[in-house]
N, C-alpha and C. Protein backbone atom coordinates (compact mmCIF):
# COMPACT_ATOMS: atom_id res chain seq x y z
N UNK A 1 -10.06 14.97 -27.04
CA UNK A 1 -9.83 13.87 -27.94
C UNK A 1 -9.28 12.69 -27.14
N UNK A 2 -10.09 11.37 -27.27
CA UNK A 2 -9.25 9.91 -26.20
C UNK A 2 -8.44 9.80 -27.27
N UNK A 3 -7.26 9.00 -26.17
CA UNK A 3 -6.09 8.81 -26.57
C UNK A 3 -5.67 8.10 -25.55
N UNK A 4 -4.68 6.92 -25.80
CA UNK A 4 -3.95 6.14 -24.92
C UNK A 4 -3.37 6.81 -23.56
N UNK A 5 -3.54 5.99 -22.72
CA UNK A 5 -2.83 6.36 -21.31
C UNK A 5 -1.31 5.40 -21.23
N UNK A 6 -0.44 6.50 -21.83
CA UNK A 6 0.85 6.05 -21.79
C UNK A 6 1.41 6.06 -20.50
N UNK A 7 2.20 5.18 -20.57
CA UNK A 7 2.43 4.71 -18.99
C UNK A 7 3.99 4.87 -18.90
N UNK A 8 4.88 5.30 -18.31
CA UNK A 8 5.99 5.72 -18.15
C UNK A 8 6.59 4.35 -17.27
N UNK A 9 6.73 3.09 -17.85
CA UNK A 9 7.12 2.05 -16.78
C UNK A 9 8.28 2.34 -16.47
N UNK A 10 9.26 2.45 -17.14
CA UNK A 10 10.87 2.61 -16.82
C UNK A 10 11.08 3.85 -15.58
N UNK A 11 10.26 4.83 -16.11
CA UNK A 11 10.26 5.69 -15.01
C UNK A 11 9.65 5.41 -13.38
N UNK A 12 8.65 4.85 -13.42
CA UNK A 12 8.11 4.45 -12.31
C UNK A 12 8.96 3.31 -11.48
N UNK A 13 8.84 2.10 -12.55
CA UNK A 13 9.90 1.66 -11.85
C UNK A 13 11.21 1.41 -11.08
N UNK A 14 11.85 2.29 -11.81
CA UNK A 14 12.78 3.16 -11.72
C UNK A 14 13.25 3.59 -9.80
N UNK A 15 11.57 4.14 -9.95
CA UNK A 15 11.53 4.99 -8.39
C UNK A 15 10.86 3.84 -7.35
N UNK A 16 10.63 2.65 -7.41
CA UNK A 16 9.86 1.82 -6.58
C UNK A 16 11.86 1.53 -6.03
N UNK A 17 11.18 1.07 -5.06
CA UNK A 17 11.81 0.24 -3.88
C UNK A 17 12.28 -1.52 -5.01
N UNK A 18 13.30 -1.80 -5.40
CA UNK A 18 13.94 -3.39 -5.65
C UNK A 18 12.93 -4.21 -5.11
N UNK A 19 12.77 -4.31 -4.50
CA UNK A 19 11.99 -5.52 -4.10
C UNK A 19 10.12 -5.48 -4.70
N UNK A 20 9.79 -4.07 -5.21
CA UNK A 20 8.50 -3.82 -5.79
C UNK A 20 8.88 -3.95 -7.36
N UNK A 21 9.78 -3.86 -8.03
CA UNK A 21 10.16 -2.89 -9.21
C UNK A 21 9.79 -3.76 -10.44
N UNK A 22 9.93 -5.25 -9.89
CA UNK A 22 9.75 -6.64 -10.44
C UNK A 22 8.01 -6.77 -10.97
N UNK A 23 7.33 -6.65 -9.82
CA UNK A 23 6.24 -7.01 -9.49
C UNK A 23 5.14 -6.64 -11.13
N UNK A 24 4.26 -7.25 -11.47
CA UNK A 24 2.95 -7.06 -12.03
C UNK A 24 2.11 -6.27 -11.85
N UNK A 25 2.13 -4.42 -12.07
CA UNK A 25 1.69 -3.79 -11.34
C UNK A 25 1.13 -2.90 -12.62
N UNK A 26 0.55 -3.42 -13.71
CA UNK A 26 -0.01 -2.65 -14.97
C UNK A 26 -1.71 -2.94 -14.32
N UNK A 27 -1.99 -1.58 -13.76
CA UNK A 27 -3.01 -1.09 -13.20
C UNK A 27 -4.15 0.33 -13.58
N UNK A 28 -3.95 0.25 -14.94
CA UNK A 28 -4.63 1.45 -15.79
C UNK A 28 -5.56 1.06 -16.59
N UNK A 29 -6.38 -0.20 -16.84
CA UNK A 29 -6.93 -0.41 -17.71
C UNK A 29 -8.34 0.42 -17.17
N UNK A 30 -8.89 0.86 -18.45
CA UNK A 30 -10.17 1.64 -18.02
C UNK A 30 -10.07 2.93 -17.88
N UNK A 31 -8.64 3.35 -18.08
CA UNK A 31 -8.16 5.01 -18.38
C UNK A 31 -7.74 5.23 -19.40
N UNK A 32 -8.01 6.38 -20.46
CA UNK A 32 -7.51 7.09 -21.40
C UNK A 32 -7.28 8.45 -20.59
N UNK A 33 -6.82 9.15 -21.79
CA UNK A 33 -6.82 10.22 -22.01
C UNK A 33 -7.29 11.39 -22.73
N UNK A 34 -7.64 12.55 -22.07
CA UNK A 34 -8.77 13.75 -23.05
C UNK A 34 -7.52 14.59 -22.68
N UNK A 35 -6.90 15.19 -23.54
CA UNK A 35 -5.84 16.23 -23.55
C UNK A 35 -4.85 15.39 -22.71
N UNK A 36 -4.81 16.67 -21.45
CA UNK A 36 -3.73 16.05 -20.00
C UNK A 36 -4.76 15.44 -18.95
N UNK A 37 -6.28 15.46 -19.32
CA UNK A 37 -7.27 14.80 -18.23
C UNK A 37 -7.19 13.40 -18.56
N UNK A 38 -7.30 12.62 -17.04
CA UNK A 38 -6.93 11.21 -17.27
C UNK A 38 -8.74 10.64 -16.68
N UNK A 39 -9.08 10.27 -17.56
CA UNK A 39 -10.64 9.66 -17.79
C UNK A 39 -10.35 8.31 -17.32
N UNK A 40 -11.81 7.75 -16.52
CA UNK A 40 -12.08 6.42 -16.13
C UNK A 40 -13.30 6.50 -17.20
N UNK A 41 -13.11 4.82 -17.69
CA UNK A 41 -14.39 4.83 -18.63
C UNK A 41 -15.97 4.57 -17.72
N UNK A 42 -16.87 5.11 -18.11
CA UNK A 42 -18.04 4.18 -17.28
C UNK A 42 -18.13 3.20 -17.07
N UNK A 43 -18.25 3.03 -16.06
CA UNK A 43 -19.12 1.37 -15.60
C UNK A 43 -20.37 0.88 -15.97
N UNK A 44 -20.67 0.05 -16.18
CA UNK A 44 -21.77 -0.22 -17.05
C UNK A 44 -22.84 0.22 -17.47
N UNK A 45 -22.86 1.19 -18.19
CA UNK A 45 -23.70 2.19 -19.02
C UNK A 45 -23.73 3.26 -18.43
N UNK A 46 -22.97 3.96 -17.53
CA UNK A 46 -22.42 5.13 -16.77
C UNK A 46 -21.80 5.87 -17.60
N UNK A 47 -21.81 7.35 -17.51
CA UNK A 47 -20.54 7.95 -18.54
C UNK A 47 -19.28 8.04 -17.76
N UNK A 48 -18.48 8.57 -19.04
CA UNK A 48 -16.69 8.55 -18.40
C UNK A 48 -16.41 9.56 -17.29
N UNK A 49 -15.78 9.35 -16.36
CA UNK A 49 -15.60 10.60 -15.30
C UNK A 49 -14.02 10.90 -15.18
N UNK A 50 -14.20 11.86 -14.70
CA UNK A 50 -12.66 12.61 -14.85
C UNK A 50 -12.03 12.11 -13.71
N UNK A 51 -10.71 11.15 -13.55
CA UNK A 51 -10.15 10.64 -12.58
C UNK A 51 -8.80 11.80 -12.39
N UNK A 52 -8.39 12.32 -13.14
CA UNK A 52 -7.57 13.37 -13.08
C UNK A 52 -6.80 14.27 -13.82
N UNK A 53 -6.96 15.76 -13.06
CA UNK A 53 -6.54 16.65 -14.46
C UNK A 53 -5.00 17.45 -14.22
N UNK A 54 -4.36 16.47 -15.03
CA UNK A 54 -2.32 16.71 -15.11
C UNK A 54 -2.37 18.40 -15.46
N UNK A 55 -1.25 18.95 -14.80
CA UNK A 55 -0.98 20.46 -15.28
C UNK A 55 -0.13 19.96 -16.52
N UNK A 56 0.51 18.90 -16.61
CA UNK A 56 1.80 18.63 -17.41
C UNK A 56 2.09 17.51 -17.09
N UNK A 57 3.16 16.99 -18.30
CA UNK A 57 3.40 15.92 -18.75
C UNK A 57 4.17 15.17 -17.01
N UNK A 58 4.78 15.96 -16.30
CA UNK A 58 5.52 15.61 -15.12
C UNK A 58 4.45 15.54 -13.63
N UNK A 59 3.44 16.21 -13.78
CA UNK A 59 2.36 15.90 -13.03
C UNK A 59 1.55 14.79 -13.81
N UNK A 60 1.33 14.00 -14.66
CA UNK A 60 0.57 12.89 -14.94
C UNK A 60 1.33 11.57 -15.01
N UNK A 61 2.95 11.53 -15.15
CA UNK A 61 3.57 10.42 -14.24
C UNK A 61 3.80 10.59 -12.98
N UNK A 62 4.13 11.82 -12.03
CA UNK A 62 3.71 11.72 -10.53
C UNK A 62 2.98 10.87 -10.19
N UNK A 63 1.45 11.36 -10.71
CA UNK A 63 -0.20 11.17 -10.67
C UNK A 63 0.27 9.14 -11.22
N UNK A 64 0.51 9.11 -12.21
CA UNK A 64 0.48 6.87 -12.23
C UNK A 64 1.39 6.83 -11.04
N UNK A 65 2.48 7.86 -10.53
CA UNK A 65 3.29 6.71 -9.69
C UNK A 65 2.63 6.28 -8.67
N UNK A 66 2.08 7.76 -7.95
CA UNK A 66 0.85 7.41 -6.63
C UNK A 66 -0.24 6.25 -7.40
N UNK A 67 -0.34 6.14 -7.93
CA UNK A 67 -1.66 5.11 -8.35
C UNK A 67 -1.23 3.89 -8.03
N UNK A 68 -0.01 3.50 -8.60
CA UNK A 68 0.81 2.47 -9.04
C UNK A 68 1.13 2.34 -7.16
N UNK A 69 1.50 2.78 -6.48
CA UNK A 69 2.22 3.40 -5.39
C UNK A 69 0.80 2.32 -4.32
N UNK A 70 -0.42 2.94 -4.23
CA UNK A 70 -1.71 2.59 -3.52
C UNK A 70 -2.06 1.43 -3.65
N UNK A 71 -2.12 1.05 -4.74
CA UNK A 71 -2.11 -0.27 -6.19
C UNK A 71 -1.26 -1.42 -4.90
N UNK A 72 0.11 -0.96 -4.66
CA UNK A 72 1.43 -2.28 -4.13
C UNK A 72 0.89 -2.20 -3.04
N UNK A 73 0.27 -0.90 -2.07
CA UNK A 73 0.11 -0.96 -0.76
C UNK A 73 -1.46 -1.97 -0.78
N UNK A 74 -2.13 -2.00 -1.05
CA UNK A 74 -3.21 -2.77 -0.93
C UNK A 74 -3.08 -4.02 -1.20
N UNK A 75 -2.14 -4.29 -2.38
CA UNK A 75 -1.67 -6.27 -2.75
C UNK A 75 -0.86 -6.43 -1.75
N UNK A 76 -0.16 -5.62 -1.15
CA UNK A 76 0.97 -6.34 -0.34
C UNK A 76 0.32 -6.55 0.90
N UNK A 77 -0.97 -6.04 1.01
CA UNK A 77 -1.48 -5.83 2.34
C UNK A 77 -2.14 -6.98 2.57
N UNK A 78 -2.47 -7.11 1.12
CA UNK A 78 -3.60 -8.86 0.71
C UNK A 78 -2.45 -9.86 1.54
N UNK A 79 -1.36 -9.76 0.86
CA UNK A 79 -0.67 -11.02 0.90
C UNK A 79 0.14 -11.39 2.14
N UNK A 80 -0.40 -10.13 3.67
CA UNK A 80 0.03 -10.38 5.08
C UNK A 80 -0.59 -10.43 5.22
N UNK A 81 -2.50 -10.43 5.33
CA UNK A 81 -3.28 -9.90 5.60
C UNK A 81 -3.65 -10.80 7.46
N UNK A 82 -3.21 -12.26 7.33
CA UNK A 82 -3.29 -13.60 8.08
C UNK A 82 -2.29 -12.86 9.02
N UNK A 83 -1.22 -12.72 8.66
CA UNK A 83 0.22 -12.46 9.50
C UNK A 83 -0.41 -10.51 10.23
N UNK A 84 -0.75 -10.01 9.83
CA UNK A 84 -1.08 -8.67 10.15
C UNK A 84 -2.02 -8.79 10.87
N UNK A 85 -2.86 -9.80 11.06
CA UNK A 85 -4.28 -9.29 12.02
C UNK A 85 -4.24 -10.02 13.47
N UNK A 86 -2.45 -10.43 13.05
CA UNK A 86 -2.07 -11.09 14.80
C UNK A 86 -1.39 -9.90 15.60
N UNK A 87 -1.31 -8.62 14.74
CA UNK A 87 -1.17 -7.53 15.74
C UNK A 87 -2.31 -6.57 16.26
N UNK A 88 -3.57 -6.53 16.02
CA UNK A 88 -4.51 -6.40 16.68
C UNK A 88 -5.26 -6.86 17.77
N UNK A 89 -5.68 -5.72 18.85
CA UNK A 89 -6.12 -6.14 19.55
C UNK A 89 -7.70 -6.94 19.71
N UNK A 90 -8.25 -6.28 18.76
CA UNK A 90 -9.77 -7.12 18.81
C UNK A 90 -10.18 -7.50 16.95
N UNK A 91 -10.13 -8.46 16.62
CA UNK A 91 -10.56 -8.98 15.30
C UNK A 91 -12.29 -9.29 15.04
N UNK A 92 -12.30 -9.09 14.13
CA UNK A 92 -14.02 -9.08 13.37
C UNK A 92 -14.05 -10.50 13.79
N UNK A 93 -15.42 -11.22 13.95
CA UNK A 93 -15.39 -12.96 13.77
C UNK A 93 -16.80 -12.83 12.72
N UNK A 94 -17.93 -12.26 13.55
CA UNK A 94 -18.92 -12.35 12.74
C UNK A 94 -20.04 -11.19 12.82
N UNK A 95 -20.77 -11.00 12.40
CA UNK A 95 -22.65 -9.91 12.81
C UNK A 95 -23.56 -10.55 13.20
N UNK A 96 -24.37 -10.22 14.45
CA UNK A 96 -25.39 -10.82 14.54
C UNK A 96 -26.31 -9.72 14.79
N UNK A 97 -27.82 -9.88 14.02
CA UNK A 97 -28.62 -8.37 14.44
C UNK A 97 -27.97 -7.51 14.42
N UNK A 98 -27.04 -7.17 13.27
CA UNK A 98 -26.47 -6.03 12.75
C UNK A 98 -25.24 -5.31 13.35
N UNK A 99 -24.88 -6.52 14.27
CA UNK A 99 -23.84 -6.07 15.62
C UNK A 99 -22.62 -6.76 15.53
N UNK A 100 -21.20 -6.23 15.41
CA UNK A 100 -20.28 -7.21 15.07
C UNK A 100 -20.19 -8.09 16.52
N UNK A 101 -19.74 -9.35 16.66
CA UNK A 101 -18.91 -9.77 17.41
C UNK A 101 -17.20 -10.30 17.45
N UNK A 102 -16.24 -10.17 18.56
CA UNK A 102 -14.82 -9.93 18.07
C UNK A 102 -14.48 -11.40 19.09
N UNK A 103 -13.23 -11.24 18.40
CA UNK A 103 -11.91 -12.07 19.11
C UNK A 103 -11.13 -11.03 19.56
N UNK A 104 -10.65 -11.49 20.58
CA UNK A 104 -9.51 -10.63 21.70
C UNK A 104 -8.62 -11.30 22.13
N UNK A 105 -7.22 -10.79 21.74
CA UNK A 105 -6.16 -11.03 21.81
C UNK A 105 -5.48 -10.70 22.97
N UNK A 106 -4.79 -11.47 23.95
CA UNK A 106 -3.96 -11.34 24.87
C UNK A 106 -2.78 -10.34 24.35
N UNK A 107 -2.07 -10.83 23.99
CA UNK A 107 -0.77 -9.64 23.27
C UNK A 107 -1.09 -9.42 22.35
N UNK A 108 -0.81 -7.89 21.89
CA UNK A 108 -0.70 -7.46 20.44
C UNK A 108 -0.29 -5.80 20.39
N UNK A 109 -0.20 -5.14 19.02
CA UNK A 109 0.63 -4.49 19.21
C UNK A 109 -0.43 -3.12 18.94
N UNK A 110 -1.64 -2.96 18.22
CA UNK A 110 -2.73 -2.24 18.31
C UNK A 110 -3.55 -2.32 19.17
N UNK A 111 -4.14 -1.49 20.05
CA UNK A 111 -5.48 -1.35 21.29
C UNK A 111 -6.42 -0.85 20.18
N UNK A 112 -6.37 -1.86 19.39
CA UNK A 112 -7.75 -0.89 18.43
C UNK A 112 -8.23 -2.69 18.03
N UNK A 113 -9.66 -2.14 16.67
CA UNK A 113 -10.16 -2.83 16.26
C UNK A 113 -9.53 -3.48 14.69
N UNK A 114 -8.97 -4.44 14.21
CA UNK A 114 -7.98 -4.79 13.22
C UNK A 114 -8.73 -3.71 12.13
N UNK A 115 -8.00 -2.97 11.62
CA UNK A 115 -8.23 -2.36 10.14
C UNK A 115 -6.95 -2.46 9.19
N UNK A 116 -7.23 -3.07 8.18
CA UNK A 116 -6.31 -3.86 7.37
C UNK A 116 -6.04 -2.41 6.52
N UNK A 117 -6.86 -1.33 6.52
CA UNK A 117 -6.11 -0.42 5.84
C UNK A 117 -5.09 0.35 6.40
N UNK A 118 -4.44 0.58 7.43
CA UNK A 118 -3.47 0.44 8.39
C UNK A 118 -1.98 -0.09 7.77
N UNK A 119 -1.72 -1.03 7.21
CA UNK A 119 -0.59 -1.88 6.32
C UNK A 119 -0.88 -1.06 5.13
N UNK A 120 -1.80 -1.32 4.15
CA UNK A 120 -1.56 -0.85 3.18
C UNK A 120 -1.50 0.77 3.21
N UNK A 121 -1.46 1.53 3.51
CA UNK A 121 -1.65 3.10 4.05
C UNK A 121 0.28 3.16 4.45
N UNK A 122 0.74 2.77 5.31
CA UNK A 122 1.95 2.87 5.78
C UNK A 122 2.55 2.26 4.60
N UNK A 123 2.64 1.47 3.80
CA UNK A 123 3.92 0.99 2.60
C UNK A 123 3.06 2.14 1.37
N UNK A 124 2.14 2.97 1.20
CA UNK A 124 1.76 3.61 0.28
C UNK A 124 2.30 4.80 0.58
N UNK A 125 2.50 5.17 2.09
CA UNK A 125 3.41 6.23 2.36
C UNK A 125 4.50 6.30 2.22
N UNK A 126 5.28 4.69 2.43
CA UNK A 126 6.71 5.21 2.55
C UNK A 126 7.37 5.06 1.07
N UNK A 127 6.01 4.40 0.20
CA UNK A 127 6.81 4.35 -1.28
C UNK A 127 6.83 5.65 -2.07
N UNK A 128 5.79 6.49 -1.35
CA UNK A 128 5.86 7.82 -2.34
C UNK A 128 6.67 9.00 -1.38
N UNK A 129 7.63 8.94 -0.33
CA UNK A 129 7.94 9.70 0.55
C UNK A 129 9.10 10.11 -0.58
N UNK A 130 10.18 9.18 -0.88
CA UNK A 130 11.46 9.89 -2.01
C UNK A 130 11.07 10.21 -2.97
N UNK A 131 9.44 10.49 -4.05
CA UNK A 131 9.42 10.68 -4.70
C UNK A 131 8.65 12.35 -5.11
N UNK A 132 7.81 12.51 -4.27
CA UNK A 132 7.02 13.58 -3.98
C UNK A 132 7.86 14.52 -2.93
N UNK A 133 7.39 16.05 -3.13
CA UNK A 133 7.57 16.95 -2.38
C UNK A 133 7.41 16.72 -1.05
N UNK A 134 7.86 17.29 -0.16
CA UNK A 134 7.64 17.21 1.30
C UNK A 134 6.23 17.67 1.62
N UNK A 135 6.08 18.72 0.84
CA UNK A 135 4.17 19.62 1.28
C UNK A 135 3.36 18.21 0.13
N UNK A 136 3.55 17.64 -0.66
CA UNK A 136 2.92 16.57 -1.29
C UNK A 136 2.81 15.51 -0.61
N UNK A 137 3.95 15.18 0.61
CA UNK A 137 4.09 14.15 1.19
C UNK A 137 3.06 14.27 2.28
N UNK A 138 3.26 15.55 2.67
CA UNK A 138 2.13 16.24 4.57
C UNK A 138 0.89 15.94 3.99
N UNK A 139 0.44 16.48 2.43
CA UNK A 139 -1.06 16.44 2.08
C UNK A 139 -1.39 14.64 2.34
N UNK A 140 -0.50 14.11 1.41
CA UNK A 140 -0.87 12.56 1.78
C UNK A 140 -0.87 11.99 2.74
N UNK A 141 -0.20 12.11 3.63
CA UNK A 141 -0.25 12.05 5.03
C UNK A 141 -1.12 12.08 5.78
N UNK A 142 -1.89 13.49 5.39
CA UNK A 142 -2.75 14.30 6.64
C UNK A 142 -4.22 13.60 5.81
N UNK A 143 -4.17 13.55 4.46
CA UNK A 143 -5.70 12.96 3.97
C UNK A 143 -5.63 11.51 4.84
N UNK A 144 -4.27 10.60 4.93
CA UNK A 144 -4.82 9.16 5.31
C UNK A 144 -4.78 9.03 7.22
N UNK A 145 -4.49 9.90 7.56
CA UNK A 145 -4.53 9.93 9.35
C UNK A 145 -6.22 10.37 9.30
N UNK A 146 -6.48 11.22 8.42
CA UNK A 146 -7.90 11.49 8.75
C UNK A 146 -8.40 9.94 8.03
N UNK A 147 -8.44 9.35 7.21
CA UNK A 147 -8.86 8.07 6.99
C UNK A 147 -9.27 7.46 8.48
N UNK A 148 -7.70 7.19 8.85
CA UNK A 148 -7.91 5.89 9.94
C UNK A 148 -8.62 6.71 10.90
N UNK A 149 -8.63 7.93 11.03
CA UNK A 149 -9.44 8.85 12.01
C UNK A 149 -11.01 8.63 12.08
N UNK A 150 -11.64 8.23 11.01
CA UNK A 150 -13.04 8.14 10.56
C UNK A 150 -13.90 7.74 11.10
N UNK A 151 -13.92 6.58 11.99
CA UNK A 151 -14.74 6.15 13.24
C UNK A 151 -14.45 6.31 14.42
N UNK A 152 -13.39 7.51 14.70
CA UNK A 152 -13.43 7.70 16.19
C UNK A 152 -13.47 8.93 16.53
N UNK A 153 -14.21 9.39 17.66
CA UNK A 153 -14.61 10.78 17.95
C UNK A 153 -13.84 11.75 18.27
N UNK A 154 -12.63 10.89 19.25
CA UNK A 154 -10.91 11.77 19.68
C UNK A 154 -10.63 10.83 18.68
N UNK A 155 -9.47 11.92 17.64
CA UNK A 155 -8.18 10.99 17.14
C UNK A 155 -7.84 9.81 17.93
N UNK A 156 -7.53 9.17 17.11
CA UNK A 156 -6.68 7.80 17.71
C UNK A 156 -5.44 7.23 17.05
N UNK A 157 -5.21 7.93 15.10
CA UNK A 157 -3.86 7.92 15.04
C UNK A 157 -3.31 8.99 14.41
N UNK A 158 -1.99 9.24 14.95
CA UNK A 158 -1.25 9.52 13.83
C UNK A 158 -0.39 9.12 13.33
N UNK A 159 0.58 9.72 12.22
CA UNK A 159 1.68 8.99 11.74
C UNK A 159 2.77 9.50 11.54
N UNK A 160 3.73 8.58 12.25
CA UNK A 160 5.26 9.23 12.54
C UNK A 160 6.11 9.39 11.25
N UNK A 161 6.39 10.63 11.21
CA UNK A 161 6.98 11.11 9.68
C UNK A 161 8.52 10.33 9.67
N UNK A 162 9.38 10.13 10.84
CA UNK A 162 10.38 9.77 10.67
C UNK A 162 10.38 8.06 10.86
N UNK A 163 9.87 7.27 11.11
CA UNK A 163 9.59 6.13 11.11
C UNK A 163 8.66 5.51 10.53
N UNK A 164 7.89 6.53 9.75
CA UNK A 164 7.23 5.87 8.99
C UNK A 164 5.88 4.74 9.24
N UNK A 165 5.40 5.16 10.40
CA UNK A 165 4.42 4.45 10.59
C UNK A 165 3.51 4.98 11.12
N UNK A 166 1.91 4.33 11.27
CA UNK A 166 0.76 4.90 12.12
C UNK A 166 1.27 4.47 13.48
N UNK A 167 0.88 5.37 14.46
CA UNK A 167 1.25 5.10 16.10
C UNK A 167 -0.23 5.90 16.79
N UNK A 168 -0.28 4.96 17.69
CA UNK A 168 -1.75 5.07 18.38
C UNK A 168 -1.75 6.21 19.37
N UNK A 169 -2.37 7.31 19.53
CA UNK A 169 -1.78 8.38 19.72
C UNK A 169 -3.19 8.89 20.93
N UNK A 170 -4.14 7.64 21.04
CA UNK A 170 -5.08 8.03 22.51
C UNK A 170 -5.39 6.65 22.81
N UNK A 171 -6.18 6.39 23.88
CA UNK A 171 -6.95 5.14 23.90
C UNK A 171 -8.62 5.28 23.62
N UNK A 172 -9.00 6.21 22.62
CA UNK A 172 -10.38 6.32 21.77
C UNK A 172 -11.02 5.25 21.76
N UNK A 173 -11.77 4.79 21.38
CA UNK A 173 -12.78 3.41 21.07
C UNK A 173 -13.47 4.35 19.72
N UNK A 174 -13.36 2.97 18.55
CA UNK A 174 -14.43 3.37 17.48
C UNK A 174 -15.47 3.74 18.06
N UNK A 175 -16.42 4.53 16.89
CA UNK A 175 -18.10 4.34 17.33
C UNK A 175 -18.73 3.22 16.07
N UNK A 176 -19.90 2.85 16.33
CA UNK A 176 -20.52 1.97 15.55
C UNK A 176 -20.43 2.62 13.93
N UNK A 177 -20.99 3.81 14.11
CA UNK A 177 -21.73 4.57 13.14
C UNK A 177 -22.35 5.28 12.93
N UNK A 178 -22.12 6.12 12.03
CA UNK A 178 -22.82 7.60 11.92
C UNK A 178 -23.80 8.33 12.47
N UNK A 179 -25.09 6.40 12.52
CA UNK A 179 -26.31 6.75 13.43
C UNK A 179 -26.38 6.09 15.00
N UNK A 180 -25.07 5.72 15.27
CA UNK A 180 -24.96 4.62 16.40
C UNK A 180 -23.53 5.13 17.32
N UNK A 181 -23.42 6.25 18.16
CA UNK A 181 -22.60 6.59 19.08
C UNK A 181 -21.96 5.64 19.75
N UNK A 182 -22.49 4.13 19.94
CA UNK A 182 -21.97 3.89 20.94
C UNK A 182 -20.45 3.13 20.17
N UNK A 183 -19.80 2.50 21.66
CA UNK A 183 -18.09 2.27 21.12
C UNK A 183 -18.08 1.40 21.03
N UNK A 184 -16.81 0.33 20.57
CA UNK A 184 -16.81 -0.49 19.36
C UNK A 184 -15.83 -0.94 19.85
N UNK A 185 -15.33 -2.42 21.19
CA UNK A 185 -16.23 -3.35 20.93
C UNK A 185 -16.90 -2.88 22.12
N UNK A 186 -18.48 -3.13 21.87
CA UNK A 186 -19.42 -3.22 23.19
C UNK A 186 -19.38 -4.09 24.70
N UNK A 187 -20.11 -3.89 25.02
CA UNK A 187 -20.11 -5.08 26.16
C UNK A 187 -20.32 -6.18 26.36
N UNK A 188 -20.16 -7.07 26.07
CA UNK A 188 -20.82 -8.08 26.01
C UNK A 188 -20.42 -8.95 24.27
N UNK A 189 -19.68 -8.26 23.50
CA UNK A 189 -19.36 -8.11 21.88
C UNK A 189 -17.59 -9.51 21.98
N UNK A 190 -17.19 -9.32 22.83
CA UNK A 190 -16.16 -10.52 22.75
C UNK A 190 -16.45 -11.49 23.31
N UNK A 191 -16.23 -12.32 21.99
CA UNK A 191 -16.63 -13.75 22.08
C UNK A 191 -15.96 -14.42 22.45
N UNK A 192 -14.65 -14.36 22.17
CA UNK A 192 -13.48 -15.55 22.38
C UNK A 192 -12.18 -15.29 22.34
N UNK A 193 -11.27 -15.71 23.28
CA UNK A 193 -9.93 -14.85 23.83
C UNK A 193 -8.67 -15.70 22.73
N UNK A 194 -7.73 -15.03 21.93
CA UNK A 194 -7.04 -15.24 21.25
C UNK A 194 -5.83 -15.36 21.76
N UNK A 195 -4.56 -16.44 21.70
CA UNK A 195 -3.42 -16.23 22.75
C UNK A 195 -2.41 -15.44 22.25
């Protein structure tokens, strides 16, 4: 039976960090509820799919806080996004014949290629670290190291549980892509030196 997706604000908020707790963060539209299953409606003439199924009333506000939680890490990530991609070592500029070309930075604080999911991933971790279990915390953890893991053949990060951040953990090079081995940036792929 649908039914409203009640939203536990006081509670959630509650558990955010002061400086989030303020923020505009009503991020459920397009979910009800079938019992304790939390339904996304279809997308345009799609049927409804099951976004997630609560054991209980205390697993389906967990379940909004992480939502709510991913939700701040991705806006907040928007709103450094200029200030964040001056710690990378090689930045996107443009594609040509299907091939990126980069900017390269003299100093910076990543030997990688800028991935902006990097920021938002680290404040999505450290907002759900006091709120979730420790084995809830490793699962989230270990799903988003394999994230940033995704285009490179050796690991290249992991993430420090006590500091709370991704740390570059080889000197790997992306690969292009699934059908394209080679590494990322190529030879000849930097265009223009950044100070």
């Amino acid at each position: 039976m649908k039914s409203k997706l009640n939203v536990d604000w006081t509670w959630i908020r509650s558990h955010l960090p002061k400086e989030f707790a303020d923020r505009d963060i009503d991020s459920f539209g397009g979910y009800y509820l079938d019992g304790r299953n939390v339904m996304s409606e279809g997308e345009r003439g799609e049927p409804d799919t099951l976004e997630y199924a609560a054991r209980d009333e205390e697993d389906l506000r967990l379940w909004q806080f992480d939502h709510v939680c991913e939700l701040l890490g991705y806006a907040l990530e928007l709103e450094h996004r200029t200030e964040n991609a001056k710690k990378w070592r090689y930045v996107r500029v443009r594609a040509e014949n299907g091939k990126w070309l980069y900017a390269e930075r003299r100093s910076y604080v990543y030997n990688a290629i800028e991935d902006t999911r990097l920021a938002a991933f680290e404040l999505y971790l450290r907002l759900i670290r006091p709120v979730f279990s420790p084995e809830h915390f490793e699962e989230r953890v270990q799903a988003h190291v394999r994230l940033m893991n995704r285009w490179y053949r050796t690991p290249h990060w992991d993430f420090d549980r006590n500091a709370l951040c991704f740390v570059e953990v080889s000197d790997a090079k992306e690969y292009a892509g699934d059908a394209d081995n080679s590494e990322e940036p190529r030879a000849g792929s930097v265009i223009q030196m950044l100070g």
